[in-house]
Protein backbone atom coordinates (compact mmCIF):
# COMPACT_ATOMS: atom_id res chain seq x y z
CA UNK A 1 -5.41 21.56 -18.97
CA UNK A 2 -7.62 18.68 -18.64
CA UNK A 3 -5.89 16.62 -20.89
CA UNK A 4 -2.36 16.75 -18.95
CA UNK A 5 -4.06 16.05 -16.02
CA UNK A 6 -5.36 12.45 -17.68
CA UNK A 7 -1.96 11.89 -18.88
CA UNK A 8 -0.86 12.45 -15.12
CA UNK A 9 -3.78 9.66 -14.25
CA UNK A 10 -2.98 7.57 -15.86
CA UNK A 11 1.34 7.67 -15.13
CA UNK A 12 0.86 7.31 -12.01
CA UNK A 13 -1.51 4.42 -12.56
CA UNK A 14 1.05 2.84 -14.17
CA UNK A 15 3.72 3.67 -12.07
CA UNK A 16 2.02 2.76 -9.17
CA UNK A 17 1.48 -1.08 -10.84
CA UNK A 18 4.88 -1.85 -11.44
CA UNK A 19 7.37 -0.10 -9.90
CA UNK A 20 5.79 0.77 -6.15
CA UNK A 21 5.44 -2.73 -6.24
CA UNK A 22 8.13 -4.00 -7.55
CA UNK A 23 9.74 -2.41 -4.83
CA UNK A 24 7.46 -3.88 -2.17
CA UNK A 25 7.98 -7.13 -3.58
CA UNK A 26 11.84 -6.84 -3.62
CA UNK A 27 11.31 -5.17 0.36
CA UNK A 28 9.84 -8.68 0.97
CA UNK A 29 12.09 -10.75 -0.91
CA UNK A 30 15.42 -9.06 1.06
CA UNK A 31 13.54 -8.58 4.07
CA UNK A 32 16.19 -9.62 6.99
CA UNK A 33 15.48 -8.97 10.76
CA UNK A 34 16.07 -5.95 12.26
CA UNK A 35 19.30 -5.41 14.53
CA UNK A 36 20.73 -2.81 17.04
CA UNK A 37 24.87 -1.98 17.06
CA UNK A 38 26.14 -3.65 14.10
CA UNK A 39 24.13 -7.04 14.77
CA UNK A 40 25.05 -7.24 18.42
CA UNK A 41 20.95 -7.25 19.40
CA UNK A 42 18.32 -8.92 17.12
CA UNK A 43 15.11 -7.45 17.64
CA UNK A 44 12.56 -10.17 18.88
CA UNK A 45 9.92 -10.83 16.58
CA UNK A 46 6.86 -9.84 18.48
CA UNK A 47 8.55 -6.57 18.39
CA UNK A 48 8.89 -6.36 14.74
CA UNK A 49 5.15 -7.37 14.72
CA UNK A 50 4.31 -5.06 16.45
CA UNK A 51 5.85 -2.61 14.87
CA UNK A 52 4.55 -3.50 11.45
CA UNK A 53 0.82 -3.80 13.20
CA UNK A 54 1.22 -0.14 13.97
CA UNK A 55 2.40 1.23 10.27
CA UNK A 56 -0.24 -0.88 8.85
CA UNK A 57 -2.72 0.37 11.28
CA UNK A 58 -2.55 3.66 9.38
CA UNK A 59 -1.80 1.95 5.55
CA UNK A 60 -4.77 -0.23 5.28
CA UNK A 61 -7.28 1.93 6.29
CA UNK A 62 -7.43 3.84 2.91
CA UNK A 63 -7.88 0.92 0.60
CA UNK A 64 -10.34 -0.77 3.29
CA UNK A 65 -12.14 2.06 2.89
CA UNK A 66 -12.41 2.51 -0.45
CA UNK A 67 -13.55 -1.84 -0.63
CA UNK A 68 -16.16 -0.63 1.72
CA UNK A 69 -17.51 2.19 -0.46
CA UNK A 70 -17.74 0.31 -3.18
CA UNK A 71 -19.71 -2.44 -1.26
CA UNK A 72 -22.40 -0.29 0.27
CA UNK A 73 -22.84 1.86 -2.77
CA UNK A 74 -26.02 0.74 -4.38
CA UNK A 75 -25.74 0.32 -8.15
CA UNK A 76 -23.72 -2.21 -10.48
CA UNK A 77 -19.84 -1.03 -10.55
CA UNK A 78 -20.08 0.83 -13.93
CA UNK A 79 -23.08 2.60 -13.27
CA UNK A 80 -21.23 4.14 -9.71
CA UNK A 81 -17.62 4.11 -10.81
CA UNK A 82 -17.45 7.80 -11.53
CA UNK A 83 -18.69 8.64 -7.67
């Protein structure tokens, strides 16, 4: 049981490296502004940044929060890593 639960690890671990961001990256890269009745009404861009500032108000508090575990936690990195 154990063992298909490491294979599972480490899948996703690799999954999550090159495809979730792959597809982040190409997101970016075809990124165009967001419009209202078949391009009639372009969004302003404080709106959009808004918008993003409110889904990443949720996103980056995870991975900030794991950066601030590991910087508190007393201990060299491979001494603590299995916390």
């Amino acid at each position: 049981m154990m063992q298909n639960f490491i294979f599972i690890f480490y899948f996703y671990s690799i999954l999550y490296l090159f495809y979730f961001q792959g597809v982040f990256l190409f997101y970016l890269a075809k990124y165009e502004a967001l419009t209202l009745w078949d391009g009639k009404y372009v969004y302003p861009t404080w709106g959009e940044a808004v918008g993003w500032m409110l889904g990443l108000s949720s996103m980056v508090c995870i991975p900030g929060y794991a950066i601030y575990i590991v910087i508190v936690t007393p201990g060299t990195f491979l001494e603590v890593r299995y916390i």
